[in-house]
PDB file of N, CA and C in Angstrom:
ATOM      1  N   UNK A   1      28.222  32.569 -35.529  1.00  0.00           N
ATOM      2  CA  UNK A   1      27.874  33.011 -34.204  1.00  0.00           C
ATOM      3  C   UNK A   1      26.356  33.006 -34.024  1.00  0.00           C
ATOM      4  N   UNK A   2      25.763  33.654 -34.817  1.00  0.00           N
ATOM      5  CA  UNK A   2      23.850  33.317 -34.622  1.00  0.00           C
ATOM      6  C   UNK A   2      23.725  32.162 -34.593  1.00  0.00           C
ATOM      7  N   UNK A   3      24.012  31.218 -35.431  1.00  0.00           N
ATOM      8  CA  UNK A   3      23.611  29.832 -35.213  1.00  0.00           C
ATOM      9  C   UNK A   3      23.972  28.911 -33.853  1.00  0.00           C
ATOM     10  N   UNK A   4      25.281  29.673 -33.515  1.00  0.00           N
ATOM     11  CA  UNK A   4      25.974  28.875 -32.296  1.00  0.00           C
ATOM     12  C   UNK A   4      24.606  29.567 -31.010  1.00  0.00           C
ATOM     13  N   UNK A   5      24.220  30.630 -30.934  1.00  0.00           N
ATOM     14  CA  UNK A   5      23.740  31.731 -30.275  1.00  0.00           C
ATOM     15  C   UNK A   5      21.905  30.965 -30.387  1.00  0.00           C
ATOM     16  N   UNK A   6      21.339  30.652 -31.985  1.00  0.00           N
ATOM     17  CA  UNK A   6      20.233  30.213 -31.694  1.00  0.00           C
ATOM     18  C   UNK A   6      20.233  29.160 -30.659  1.00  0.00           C
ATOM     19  N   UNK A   7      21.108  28.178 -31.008  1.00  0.00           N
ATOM     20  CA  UNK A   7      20.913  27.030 -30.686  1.00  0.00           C
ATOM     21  C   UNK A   7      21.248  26.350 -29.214  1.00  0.00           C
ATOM     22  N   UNK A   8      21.938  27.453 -28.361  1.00  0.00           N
ATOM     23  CA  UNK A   8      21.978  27.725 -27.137  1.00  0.00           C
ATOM     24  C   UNK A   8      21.057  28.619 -26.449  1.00  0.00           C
ATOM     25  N   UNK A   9      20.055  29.393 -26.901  1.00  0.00           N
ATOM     26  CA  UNK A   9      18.750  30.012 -26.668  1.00  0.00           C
ATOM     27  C   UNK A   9      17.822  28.577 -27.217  1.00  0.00           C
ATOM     28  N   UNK A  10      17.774  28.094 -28.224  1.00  0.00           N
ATOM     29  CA  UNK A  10      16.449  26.654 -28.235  1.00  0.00           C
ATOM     30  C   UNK A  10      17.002  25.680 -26.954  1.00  0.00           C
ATOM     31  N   UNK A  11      18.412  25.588 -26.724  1.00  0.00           N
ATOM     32  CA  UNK A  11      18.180  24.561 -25.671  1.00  0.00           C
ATOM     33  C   UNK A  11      17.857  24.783 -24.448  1.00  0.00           C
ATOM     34  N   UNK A  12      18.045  26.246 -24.039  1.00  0.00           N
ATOM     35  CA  UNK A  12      17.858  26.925 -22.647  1.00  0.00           C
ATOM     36  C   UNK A  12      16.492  26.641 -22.241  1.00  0.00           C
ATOM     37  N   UNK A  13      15.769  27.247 -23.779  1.00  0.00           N
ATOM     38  CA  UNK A  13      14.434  27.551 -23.567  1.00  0.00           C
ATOM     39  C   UNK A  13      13.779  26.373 -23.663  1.00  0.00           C
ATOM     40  N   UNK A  14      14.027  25.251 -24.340  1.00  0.00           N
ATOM     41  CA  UNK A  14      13.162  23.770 -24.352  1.00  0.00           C
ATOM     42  C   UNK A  14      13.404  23.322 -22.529  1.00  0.00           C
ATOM     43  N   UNK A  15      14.832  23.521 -22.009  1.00  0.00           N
ATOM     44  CA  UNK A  15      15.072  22.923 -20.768  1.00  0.00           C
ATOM     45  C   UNK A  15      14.132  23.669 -19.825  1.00  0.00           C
ATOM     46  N   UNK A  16      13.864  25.051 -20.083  1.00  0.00           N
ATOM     47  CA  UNK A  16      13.251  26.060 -18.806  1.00  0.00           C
ATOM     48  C   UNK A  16      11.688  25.483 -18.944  1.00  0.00           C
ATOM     49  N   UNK A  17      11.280  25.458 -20.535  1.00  0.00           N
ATOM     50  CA  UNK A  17       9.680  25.095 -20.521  1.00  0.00           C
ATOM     51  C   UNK A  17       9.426  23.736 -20.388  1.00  0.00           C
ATOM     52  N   UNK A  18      10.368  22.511 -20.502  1.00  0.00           N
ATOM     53  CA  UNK A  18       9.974  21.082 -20.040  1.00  0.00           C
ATOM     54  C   UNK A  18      10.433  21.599 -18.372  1.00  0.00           C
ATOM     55  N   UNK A  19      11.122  21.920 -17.872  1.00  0.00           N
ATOM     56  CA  UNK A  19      11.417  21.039 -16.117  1.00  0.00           C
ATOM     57  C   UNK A  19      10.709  22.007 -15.749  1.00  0.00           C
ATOM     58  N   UNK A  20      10.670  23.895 -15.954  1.00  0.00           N
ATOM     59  CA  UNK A  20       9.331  24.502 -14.927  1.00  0.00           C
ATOM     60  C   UNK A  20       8.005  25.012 -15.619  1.00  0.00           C
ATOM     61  N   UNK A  21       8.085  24.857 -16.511  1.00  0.00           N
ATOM     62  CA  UNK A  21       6.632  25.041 -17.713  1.00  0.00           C
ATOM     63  C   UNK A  21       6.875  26.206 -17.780  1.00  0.00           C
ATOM     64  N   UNK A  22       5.779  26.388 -18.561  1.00  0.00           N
ATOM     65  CA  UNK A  22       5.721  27.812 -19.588  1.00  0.00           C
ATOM     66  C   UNK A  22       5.156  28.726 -18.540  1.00  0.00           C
ATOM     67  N   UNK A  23       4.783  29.144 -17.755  1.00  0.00           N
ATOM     68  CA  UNK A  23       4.448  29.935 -16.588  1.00  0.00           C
ATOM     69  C   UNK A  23       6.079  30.939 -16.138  1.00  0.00           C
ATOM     70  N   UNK A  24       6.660  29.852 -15.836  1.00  0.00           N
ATOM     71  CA  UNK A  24       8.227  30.746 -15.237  1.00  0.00           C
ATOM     72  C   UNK A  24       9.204  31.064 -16.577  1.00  0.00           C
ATOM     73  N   UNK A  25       8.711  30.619 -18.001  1.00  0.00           N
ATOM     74  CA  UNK A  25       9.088  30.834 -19.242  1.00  0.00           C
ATOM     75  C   UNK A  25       8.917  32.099 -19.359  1.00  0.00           C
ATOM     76  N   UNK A  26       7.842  32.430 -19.099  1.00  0.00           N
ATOM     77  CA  UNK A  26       6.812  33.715 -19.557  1.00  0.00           C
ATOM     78  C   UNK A  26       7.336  34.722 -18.468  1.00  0.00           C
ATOM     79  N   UNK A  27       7.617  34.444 -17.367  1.00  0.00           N
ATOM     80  CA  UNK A  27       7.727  35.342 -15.877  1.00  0.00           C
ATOM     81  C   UNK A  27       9.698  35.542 -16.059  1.00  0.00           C
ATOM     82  N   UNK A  28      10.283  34.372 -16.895  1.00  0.00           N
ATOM     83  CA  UNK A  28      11.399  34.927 -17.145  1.00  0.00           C
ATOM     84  C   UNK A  28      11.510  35.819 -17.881  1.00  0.00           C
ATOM     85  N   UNK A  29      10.883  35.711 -19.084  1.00  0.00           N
ATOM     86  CA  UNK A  29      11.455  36.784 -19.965  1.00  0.00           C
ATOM     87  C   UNK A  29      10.458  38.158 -19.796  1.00  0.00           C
ATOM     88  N   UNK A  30       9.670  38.174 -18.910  1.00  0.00           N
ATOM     89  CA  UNK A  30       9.197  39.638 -18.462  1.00  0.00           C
ATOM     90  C   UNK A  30      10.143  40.168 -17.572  1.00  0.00           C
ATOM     91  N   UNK A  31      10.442  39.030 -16.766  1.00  0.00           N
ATOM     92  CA  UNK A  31      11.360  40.493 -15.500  1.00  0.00           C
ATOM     93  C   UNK A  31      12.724  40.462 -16.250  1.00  0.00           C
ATOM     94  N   UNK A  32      13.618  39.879 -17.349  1.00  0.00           N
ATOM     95  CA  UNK A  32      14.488  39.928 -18.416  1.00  0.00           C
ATOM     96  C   UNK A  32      14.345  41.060 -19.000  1.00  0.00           C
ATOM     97  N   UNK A  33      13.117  41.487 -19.744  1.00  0.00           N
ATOM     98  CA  UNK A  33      12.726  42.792 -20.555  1.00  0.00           C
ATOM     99  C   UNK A  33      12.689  43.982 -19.442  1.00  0.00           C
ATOM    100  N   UNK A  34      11.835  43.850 -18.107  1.00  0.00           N
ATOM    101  CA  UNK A  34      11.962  45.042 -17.424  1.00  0.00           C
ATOM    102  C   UNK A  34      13.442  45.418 -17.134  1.00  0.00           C
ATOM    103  N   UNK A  35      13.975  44.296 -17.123  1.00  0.00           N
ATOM    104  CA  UNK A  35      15.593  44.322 -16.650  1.00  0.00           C
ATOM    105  C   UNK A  35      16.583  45.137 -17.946  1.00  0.00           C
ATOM    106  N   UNK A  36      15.935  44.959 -19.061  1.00  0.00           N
ATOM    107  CA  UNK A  36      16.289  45.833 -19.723  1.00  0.00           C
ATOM    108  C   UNK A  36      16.188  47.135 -20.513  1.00  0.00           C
ATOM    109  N   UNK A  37      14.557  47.389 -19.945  1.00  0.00           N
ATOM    110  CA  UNK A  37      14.613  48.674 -19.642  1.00  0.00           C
ATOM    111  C   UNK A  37      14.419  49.869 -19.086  1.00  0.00           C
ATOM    112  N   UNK A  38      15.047  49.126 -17.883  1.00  0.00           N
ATOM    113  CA  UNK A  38      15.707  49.552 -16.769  1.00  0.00           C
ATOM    114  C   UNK A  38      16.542  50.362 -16.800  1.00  0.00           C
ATOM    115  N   UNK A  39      17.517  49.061 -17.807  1.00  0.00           N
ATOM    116  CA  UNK A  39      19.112  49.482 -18.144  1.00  0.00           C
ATOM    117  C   UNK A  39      19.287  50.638 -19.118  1.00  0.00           C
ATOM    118  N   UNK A  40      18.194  50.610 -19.840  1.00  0.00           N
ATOM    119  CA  UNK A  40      18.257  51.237 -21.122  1.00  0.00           C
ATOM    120  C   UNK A  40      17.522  53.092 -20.704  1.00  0.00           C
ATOM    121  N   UNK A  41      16.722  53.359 -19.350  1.00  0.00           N
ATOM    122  CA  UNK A  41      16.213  54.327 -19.370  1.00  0.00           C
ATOM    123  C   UNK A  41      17.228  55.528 -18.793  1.00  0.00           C
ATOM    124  N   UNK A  42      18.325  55.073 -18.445  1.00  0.00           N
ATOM    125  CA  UNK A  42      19.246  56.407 -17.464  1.00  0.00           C
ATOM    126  C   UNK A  42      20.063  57.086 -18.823  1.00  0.00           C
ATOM    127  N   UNK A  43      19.953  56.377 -20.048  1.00  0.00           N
ATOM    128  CA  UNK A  43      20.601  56.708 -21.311  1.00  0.00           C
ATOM    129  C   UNK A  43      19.951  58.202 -22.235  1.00  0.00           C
ATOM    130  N   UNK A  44      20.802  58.648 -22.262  1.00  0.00           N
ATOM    131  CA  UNK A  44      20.475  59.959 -22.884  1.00  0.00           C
ATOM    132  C   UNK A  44      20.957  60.288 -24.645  1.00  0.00           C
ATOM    133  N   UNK A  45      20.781  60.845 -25.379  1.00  0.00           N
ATOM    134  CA  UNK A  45      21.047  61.227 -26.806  1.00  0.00           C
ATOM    135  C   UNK A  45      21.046  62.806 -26.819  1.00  0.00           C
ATOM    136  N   UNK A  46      21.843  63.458 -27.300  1.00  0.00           N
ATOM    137  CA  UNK A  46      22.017  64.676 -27.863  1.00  0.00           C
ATOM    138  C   UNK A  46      21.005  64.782 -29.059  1.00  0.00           C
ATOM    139  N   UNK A  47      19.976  65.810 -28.683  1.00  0.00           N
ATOM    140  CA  UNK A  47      18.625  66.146 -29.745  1.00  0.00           C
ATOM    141  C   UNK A  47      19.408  67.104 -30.914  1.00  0.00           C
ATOM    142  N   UNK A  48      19.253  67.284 -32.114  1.00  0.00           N
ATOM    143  CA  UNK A  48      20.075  67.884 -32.603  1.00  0.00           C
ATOM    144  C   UNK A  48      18.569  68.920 -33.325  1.00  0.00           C
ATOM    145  N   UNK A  49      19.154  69.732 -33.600  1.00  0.00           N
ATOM    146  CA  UNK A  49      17.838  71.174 -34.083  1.00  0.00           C
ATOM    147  C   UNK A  49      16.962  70.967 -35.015  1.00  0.00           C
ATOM    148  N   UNK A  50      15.635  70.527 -35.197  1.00  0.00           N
ATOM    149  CA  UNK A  50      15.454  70.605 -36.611  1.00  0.00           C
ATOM    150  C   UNK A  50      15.032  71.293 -37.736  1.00  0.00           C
ATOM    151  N   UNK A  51      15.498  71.077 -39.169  1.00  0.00           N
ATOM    152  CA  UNK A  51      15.855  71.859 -40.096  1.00  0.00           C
ATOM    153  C   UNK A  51      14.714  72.868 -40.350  1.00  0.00           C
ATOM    154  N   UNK A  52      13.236  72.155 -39.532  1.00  0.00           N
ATOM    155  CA  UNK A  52      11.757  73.171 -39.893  1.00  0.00           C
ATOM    156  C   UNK A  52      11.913  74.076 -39.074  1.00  0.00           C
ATOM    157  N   UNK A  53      12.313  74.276 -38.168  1.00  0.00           N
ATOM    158  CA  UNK A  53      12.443  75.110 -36.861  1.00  0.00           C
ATOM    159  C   UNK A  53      12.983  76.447 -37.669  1.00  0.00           C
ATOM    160  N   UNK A  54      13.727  76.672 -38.692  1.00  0.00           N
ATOM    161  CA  UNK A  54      14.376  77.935 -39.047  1.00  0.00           C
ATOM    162  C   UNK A  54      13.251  78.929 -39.786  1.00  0.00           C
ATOM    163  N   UNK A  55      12.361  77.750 -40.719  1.00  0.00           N
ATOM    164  CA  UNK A  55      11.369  78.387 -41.497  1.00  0.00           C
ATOM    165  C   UNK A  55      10.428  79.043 -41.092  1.00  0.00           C
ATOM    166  N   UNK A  56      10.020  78.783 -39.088  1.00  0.00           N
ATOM    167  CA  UNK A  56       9.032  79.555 -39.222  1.00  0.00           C
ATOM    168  C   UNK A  56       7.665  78.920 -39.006  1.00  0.00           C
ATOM    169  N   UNK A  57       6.481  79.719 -39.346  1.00  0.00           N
ATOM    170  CA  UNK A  57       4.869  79.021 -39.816  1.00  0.00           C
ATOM    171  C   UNK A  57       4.961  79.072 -41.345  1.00  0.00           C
ATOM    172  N   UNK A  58       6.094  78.693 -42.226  1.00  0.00           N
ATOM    173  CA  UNK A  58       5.624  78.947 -43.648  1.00  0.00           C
ATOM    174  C   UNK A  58       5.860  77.482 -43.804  1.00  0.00           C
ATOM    175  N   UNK A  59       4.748  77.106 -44.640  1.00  0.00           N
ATOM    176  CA  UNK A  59       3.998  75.780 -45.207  1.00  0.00           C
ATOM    177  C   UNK A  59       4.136  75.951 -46.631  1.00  0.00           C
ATOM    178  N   UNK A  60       4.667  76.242 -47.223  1.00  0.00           N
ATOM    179  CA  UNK A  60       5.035  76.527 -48.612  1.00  0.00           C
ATOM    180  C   UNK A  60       5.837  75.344 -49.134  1.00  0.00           C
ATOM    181  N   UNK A  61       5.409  74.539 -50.065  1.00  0.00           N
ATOM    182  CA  UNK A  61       6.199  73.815 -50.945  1.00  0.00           C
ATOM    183  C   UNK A  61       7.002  74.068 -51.753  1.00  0.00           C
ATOM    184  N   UNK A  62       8.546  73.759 -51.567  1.00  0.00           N
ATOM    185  CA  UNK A  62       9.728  74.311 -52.546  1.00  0.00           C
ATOM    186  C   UNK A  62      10.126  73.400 -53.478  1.00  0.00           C
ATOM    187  N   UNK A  63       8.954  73.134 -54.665  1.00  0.00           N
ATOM    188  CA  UNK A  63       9.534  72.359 -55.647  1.00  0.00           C
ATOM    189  C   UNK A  63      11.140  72.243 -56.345  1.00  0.00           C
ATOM    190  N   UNK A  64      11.322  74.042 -56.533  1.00  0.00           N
ATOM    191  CA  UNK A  64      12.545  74.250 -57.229  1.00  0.00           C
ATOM    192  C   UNK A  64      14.005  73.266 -56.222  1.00  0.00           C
ATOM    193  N   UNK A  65      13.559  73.805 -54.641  1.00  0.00           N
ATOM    194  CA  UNK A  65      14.441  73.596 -53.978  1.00  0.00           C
ATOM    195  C   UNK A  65      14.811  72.374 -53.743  1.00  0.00           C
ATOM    196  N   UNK A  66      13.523  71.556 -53.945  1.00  0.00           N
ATOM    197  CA  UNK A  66      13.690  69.692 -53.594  1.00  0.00           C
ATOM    198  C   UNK A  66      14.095  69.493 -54.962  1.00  0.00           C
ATOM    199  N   UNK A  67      14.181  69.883 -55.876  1.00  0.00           N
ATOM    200  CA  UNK A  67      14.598  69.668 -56.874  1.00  0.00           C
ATOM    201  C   UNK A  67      16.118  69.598 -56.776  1.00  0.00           C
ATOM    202  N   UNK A  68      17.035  70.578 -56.943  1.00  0.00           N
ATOM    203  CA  UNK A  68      18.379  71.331 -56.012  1.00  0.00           C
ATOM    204  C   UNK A  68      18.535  70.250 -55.631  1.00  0.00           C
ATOM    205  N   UNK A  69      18.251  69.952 -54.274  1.00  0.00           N
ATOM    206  CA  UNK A  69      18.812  69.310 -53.495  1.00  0.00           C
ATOM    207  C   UNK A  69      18.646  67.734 -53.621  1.00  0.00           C
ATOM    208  N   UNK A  70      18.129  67.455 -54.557  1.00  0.00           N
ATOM    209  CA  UNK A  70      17.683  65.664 -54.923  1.00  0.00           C
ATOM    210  C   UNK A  70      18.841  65.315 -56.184  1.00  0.00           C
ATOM    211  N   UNK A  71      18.794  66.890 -57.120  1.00  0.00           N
ATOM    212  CA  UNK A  71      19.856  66.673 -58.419  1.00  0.00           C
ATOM    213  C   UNK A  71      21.365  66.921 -57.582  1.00  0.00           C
ATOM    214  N   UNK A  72      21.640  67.380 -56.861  1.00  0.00           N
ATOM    215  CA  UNK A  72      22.919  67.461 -56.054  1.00  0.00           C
ATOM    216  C   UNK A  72      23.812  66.380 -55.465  1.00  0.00           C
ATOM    217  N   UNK A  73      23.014  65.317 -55.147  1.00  0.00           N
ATOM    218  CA  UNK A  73      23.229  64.256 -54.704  1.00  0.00           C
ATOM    219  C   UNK A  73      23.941  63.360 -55.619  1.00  0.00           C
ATOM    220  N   UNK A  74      25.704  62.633 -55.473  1.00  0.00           N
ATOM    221  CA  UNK A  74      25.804  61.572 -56.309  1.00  0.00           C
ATOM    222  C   UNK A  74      25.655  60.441 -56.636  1.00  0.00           C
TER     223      UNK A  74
END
């Protein structure tokens, strides 16, 4: 599929930059990109809490604890 996919993007793009030059090449794929994010800005993600937020202002390094939690892992 990529290969089928390059090779129908090289011919698009050789046909768009030989018959209207690289000017409407360039002006396509800008209003293409605004066009996508466009699409892409009404999209939202659930922020989830993060884990520093519980600790506080303490700046303290927990060797023991990164320790714990690195040997825990299988």
């Amino acid at each position: 599929m990529n290969g089928l996919t390059f090779s129908v993007v090289s011919v698009f793009s050789g046909l768009i930059i030989g018959r209207l030059g690289m000017e409407w090449a360039v002006g396509i794929s800008i209003v293409s990109m605004i066009g996508v994010i466009l699409h892409l800005l009404p999209l939202t993600f659930p922020g989830e809490p993060h884990l520093d937020d519980r600790h506080g202002d303490d700046k303290k390094i927990d060797i023991r604890g990164t320790i714990t939690v690195i040997a825990s892992i299988s």
